[in-house]
Protein backbone atom coordinates (compact mmCIF):
# COMPACT_ATOMS: atom_id res chain seq x y z
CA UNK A 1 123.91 134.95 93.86
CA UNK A 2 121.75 131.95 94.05
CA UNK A 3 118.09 131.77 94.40
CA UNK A 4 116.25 129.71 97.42
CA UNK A 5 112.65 128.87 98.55
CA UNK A 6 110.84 128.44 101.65
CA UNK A 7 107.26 127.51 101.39
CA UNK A 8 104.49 127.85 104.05
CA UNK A 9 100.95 126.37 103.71
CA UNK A 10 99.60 127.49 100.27
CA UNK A 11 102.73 130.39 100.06
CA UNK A 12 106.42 130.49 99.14
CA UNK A 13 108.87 133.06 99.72
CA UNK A 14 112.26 133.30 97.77
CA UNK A 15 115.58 134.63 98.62
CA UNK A 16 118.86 135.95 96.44
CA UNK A 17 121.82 135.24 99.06
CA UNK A 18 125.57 134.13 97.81
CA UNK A 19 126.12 130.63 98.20
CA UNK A 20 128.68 131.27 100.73
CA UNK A 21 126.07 132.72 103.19
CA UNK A 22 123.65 130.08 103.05
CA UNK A 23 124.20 126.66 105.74
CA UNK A 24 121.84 124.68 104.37
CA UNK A 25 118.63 124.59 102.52
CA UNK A 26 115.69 121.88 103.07
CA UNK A 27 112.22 121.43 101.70
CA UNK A 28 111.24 117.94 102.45
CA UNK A 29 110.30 114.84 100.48
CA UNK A 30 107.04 116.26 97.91
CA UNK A 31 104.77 113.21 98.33
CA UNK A 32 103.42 111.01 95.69
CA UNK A 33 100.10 112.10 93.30
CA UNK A 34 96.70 110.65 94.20
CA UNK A 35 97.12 107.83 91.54
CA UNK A 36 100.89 106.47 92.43
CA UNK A 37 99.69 106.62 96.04
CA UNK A 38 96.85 104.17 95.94
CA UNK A 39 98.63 102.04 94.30
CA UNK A 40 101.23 102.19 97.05
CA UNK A 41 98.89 101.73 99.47
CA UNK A 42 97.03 98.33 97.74
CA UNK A 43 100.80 97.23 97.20
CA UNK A 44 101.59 97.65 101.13
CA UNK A 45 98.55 95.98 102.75
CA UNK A 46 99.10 92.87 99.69
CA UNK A 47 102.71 92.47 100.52
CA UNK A 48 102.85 93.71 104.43
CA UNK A 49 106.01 92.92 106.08
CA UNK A 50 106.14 90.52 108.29
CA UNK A 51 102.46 89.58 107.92
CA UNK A 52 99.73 88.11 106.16
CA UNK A 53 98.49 90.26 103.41
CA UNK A 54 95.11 91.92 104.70
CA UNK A 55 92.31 89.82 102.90
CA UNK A 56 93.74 86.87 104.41
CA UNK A 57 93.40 88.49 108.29
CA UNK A 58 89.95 88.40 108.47
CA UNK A 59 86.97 86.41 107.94
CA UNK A 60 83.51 86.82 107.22
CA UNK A 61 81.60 87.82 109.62
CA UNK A 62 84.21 90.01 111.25
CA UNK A 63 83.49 93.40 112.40
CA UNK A 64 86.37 95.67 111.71
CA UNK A 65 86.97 98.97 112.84
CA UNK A 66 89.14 101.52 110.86
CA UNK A 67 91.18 103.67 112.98
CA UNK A 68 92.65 107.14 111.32
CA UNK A 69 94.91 109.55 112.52
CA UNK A 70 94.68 113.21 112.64
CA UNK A 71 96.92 115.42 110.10
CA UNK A 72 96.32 112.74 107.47
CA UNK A 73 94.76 113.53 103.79
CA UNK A 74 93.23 111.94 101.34
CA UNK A 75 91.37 109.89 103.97
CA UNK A 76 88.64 108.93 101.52
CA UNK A 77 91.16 107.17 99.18
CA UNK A 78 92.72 105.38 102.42
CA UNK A 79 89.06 103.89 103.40
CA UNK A 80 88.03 103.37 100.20
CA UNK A 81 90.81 101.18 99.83
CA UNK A 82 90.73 99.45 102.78
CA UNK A 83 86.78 98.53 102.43
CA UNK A 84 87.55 97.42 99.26
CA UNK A 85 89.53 94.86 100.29
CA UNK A 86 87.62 94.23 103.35
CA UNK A 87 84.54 93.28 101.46
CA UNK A 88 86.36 91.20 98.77
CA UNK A 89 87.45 89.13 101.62
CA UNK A 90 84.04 88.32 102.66
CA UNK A 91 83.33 91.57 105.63
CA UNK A 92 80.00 92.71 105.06
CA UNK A 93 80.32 96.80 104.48
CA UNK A 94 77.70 97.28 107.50
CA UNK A 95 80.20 95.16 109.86
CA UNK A 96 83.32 98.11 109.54
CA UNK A 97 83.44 101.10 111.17
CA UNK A 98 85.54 104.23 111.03
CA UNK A 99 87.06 106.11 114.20
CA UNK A 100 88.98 109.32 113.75
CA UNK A 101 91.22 110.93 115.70
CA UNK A 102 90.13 114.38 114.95
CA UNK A 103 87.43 115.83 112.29
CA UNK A 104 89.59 115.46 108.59
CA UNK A 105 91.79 117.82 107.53
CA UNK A 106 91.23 120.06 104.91
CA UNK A 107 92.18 118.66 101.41
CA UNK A 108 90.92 115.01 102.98
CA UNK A 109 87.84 114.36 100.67
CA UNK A 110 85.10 111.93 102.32
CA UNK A 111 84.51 108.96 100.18
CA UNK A 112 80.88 108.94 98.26
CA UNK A 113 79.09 106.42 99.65
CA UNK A 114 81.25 105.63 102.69
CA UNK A 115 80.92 105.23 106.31
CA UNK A 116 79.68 107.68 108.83
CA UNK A 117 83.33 108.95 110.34
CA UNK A 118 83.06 108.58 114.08
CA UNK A 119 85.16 111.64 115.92
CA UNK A 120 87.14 110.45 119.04
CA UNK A 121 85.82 112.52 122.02
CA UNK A 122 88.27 111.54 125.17
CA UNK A 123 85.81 112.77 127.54
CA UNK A 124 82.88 110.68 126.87
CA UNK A 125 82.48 107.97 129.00
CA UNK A 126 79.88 106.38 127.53
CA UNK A 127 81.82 105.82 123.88
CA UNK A 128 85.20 104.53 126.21
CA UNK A 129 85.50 100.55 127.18
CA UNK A 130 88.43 99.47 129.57
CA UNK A 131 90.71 97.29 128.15
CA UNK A 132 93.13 95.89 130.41
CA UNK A 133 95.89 96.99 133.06
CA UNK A 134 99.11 97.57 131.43
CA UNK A 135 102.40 96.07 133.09
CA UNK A 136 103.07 99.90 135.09
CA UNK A 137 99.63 99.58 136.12
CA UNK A 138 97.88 101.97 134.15
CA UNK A 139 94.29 101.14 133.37
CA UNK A 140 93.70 101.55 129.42
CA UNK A 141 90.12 102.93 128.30
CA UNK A 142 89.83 103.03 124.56
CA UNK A 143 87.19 104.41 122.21
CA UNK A 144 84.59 101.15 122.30
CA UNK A 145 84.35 101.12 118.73
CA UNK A 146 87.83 99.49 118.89
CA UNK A 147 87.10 97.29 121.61
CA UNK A 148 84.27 95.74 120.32
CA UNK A 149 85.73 95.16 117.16
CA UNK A 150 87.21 91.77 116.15
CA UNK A 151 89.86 92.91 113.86
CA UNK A 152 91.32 96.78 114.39
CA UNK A 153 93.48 98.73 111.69
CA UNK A 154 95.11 101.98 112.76
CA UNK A 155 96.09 103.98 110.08
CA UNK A 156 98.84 106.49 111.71
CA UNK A 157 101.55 108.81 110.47
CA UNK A 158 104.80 107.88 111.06
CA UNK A 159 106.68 111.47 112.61
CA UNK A 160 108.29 112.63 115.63
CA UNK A 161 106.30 113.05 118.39
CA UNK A 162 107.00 115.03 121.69
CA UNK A 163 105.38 112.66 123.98
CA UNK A 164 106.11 109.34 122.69
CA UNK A 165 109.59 109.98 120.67
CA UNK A 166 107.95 108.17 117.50
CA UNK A 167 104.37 108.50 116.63
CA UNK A 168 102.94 105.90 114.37
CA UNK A 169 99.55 103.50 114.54
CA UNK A 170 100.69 102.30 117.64
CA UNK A 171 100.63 105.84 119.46
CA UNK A 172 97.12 106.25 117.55
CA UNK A 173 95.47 104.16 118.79
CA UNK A 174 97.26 105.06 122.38
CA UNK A 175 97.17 107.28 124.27
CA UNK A 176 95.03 109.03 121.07
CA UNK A 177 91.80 106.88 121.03
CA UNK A 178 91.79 106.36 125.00
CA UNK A 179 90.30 108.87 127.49
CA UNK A 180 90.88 112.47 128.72
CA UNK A 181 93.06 111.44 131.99
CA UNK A 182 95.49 109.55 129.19
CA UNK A 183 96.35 112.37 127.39
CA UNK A 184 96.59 114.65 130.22
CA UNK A 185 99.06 112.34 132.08
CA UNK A 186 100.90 112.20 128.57
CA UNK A 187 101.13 115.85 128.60
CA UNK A 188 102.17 116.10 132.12
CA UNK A 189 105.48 113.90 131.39
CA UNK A 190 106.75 115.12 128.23
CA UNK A 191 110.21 115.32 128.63
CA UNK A 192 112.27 118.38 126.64
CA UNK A 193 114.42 117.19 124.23
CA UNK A 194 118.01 118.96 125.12
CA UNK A 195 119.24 121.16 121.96
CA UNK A 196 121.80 118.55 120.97
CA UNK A 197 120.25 115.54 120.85
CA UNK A 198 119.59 114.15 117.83
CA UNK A 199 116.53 112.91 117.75
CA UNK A 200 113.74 112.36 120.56
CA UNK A 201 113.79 110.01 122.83
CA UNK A 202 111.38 107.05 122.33
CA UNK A 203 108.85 106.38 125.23
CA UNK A 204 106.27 104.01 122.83
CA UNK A 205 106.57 100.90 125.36
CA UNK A 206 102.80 101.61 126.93
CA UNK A 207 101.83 102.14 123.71
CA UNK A 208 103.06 99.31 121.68
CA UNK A 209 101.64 96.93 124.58
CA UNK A 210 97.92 98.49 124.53
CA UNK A 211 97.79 97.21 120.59
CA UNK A 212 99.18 94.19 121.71
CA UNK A 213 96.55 94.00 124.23
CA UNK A 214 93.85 94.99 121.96
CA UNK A 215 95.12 92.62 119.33
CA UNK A 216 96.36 95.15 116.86
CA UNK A 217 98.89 93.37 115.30
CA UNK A 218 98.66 94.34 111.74
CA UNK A 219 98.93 98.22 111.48
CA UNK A 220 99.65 100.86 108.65
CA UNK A 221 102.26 103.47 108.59
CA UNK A 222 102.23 107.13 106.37
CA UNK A 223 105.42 108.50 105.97
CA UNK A 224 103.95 112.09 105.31
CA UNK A 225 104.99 114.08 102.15
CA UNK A 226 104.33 117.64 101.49
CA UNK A 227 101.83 117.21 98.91
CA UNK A 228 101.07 113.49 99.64
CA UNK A 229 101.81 110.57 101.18
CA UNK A 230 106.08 109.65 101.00
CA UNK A 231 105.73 105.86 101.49
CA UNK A 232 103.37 103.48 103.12
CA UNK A 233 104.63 101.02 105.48
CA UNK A 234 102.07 97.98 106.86
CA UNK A 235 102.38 95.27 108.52
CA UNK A 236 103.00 93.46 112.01
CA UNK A 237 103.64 96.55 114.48
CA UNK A 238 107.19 95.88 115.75
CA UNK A 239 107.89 95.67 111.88
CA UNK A 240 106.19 98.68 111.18
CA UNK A 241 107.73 100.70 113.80
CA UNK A 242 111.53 99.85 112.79
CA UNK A 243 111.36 100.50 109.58
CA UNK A 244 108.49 103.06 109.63
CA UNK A 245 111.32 104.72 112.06
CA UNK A 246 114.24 104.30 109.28
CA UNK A 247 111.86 105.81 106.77
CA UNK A 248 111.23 108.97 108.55
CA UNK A 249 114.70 109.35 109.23
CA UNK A 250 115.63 108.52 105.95
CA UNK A 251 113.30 111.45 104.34
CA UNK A 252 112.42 114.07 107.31
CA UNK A 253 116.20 114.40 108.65
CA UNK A 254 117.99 117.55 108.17
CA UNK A 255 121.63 117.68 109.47
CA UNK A 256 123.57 120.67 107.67
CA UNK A 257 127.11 121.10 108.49
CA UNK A 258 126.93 124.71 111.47
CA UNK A 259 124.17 126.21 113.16
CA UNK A 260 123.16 129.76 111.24
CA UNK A 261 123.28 132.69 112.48
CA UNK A 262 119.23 133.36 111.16
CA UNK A 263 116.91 130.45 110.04
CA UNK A 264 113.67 130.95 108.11
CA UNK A 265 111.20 128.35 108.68
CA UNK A 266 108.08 127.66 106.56
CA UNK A 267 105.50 126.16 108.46
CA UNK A 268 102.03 124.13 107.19
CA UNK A 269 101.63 122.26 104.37
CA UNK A 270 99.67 122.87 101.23
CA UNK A 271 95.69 122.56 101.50
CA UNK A 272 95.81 121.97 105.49
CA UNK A 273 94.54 124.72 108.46
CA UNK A 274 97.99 125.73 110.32
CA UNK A 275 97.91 125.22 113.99
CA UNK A 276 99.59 126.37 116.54
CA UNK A 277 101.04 122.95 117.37
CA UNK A 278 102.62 123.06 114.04
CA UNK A 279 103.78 126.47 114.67
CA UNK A 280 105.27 125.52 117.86
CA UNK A 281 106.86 122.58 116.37
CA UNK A 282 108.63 123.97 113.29
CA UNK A 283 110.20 126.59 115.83
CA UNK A 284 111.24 123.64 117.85
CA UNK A 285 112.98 122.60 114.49
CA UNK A 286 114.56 125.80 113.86
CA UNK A 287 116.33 126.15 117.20
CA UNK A 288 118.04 123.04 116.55
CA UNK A 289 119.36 124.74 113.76
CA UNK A 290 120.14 128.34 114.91
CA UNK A 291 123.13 129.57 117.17
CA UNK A 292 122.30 130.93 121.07
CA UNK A 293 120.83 133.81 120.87
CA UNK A 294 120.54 133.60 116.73
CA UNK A 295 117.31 134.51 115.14
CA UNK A 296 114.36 132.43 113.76
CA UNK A 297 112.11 134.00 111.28
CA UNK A 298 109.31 131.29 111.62
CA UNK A 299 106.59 132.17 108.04
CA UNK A 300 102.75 130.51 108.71
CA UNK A 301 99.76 131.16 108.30
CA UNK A 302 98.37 129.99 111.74
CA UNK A 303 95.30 132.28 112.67
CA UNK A 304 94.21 129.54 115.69
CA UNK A 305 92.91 130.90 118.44
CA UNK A 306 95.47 130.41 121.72
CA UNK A 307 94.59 127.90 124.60
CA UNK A 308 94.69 128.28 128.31
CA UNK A 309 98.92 127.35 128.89
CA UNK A 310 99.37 130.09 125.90
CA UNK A 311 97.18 132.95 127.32
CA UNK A 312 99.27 131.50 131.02
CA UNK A 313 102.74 132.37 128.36
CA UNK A 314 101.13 135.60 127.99
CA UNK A 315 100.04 136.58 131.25
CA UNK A 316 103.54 135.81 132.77
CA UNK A 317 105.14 138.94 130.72
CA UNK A 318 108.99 139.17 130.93
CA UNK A 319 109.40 135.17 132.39
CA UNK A 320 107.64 133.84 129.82
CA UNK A 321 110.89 131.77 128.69
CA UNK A 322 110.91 130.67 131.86
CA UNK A 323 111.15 126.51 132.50
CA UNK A 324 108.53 127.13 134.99
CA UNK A 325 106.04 129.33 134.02
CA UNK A 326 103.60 126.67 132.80
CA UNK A 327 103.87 125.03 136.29
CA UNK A 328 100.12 123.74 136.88
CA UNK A 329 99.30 124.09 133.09
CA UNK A 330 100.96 120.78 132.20
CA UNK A 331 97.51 119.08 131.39
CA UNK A 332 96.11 121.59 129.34
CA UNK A 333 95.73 121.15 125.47
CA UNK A 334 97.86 123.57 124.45
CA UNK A 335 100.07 122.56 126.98
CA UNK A 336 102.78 121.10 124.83
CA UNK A 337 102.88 124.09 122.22
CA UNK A 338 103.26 126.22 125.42
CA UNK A 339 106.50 124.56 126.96
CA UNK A 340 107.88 124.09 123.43
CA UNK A 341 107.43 127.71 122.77
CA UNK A 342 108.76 129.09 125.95
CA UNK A 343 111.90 126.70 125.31
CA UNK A 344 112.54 127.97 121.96
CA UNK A 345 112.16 131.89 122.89
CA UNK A 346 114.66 131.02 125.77
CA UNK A 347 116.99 130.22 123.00
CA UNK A 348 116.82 132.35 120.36
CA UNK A 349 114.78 135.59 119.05
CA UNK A 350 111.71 134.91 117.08
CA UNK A 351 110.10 136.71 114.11
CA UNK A 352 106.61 135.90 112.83
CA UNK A 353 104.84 136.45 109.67
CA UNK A 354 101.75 135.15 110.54
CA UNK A 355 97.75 135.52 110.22
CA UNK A 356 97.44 136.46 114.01
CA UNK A 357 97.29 139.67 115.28
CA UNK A 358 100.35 141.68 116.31
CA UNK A 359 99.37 142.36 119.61
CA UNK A 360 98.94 138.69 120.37
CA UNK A 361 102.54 137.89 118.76
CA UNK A 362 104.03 140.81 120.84
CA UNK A 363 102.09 139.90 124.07
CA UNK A 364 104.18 135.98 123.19
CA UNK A 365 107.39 137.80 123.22
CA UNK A 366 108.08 137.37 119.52
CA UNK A 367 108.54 140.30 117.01
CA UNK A 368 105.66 140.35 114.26
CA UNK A 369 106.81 140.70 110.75
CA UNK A 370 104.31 142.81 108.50
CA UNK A 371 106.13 142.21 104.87
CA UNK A 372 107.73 139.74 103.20
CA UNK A 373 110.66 142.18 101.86
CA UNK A 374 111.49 142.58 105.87
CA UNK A 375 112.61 138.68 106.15
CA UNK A 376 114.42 139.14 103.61
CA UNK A 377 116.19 142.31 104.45
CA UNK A 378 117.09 140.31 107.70
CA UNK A 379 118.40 137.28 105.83
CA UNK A 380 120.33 139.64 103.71
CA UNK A 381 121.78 141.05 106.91
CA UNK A 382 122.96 137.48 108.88
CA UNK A 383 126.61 136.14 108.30
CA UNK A 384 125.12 132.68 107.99
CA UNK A 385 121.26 131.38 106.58
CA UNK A 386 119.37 128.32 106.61
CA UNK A 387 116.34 127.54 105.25
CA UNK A 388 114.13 124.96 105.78
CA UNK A 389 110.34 124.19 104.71
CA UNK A 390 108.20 122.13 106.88
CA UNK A 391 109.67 122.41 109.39
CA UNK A 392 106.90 121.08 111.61
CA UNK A 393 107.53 117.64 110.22
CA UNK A 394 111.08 117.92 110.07
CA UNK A 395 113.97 116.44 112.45
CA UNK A 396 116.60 119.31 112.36
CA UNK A 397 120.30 118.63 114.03
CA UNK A 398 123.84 119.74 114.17
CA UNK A 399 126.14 117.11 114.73
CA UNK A 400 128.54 119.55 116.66
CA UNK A 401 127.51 119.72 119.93
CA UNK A 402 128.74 123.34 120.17
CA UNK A 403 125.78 125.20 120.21
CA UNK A 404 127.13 128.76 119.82
């Protein structure tokens, strides 16, 4: 017997399974302690690739505005850092500004002393500047902090993304700091990644030319980590995006040899509020592991209310796996978790050990899971296992194309 471990948020669960049962096992790359990653992060933006190091990209005088993305942590140490260096070189601290994506996540600390943290609202005109027309003819609005700005530095993590293929700075800063008709056209064409592709499909054109229009040429990449950051990767943002893409390959890919007949997935990270994104994500992982009409035993600890395309999952009873039952709902918020769910429960059936309610799991057409000792009585009981923590961050595949 051998022993394994998923974990989920601030939890772990462990199993005692023969070797010979288990496909695979996966817990992602760990991150790097507070310290190590500073000093990462002051080595990345001194030696960016492909660029100038940061104190020589501005001038004094400039106004600079800090742009962070949501899901990262530690945000304090990432400003501090930045301002640091931006005052050094001669930016007064009054001249930089801070734009977030999304209030902090928890485990983020705010730096003493720092900026106010402005929070991106899409649907305020008044705090949204057009930009320019792109070369499809959309007309870009951004948050006008980053328009009026002379020099702007996203600060994105580098994952896979359902609506862009790769999410980085560039996506940050659009379609996420641009207005509510951006993202809701984003939502409407997400495209479904097909069960045996590999990895997603990349649609980051628009977004790569609205920096270019705004002038965001130097940007900063996270590579995420499960208790910290995995790597830091800055510089000019075609650079950034190539290798920032290798990176998350390189540490977030999970390719065992066969799809299992169960898969237990451990959702959330350590420290952070569970979502149902994530949720929704790391199931999205799983079925790219697990055989037609396998199991998934997804563990969280998502208590998040649902949105308006969920309660629409809900509300359609038995069809709720079907590819149309979110027809009209596209633009909703939730509207990606809902097609992502409703994709996965079409493939395979779900368990949940989770903090919502049973009703509401039951009313999603997944089986609630009260006890711990139940998943593993079920992973005692499958042919074939694999586990796999984060799996909201993490790029499962099979290389065989036989999905059965």
């Amino acid at each position: 017997m051998s022993r394994y471990v998923v974990s989920y948020g601030n939890e772990s669960l462990d199993f005692e399974l023969p070797a010979e049962s288990v496909v695979g096992c996966w817990n992602g790359p760990d991150g790097m302690e507070p310290e190590a990653a500073e000093a990462a992060l002051r080595a990345a933006i001194e030696q960016p690739r492909g660029y100038p190091p940061l104190r020589q990209v501005v001038v004094p005088g400039d106004h600079v505005a800090i742009a962070i993305d949501s899901g990262l942590r530690r945000t304090g140490t990432l400003v501090k850092v930045l301002r640091e260096v931006l005052n050094e070189s001669g930016v007064e601290p009054d001249s930089i500004n801070v734009v977030a994506l999304s209030a902090p996540v928890e485990g983020a600390e705010a730096e003493k002393g720092g900026p106010t943290v402005e929070i991106h609202d899409p649907s305020d005109r008044d705090r949204l500047s057009y930009l320019a027309t792109t070369a499809e003819g959309r007309r870009v609005y951004l948050n006008r902090t980053l328009t009026d700005a002379d020099v702007v530095l996203p600060v994105g993590l580098l994952r896979y993304d359902p609506l862009v293929g790769r999410h980085g700075p560039w996506s940050l800063i659009f379609p996420g700091l641009s207005d509510q008709e951006t993202g809701e056209s984003y939502r409407r064409g997400m495209r479904d990644d097909s069960q045996d592709q590999a990895f997603p499909q990349p649609h980051i054109d628009e977004a790569l030319e609205a920096s270019w229009l705004l002038g965001s040429q130097m940007q900063i990449g996270v590579v995420p980590g499960v208790r910290g950051p995995a790597e830091f990767v800055a510089g000019l943002m075609e650079t950034v995006r190539d290798q920032g893409a290798d990176a998350v390959d390189r540490l977030w890919s999970f390719q065992p040899e066969a799809r299992a007949e169960l898969v237990v997935a451990g959702i959330g990270r350590p420290g952070v509020a569970t979502t149902i994104d994530d949720l929704a994500a790391g199931l999205a992982t799983a079925s790219r592991l697990v055989r037609h009409g396998g199991k998934i035993v997804a563990l969280c600890q998502v208590r998040e209310a649902l949105g308006p395309a969920l309660q629409r999952l809900i509300a359609s009873g038995d069809s709720i796996s079907s590819s149309g039952v979110l027809s009209g709902h596209e633009s909703d918020r939730d509207s990606v978790a809902g097609r992502r769910l409703a994709k996965v429960l079409g493939w395979a059936d779900v368990y949940l050990l989770s903090g919502l309610d049973h009703e509401t799991v039951e009313d999603l057409s997944m089986i609630p899971v009260e006890r711990i000792e139940d998943v593993r009585r079920l992973a005692a009981r499958a042919a074939s296992c694999t586990f796999v923590s984060q799996a909201e961050w993490t790029r499962g595949f099979v290389p065989d194309t036989d999905a059965s």
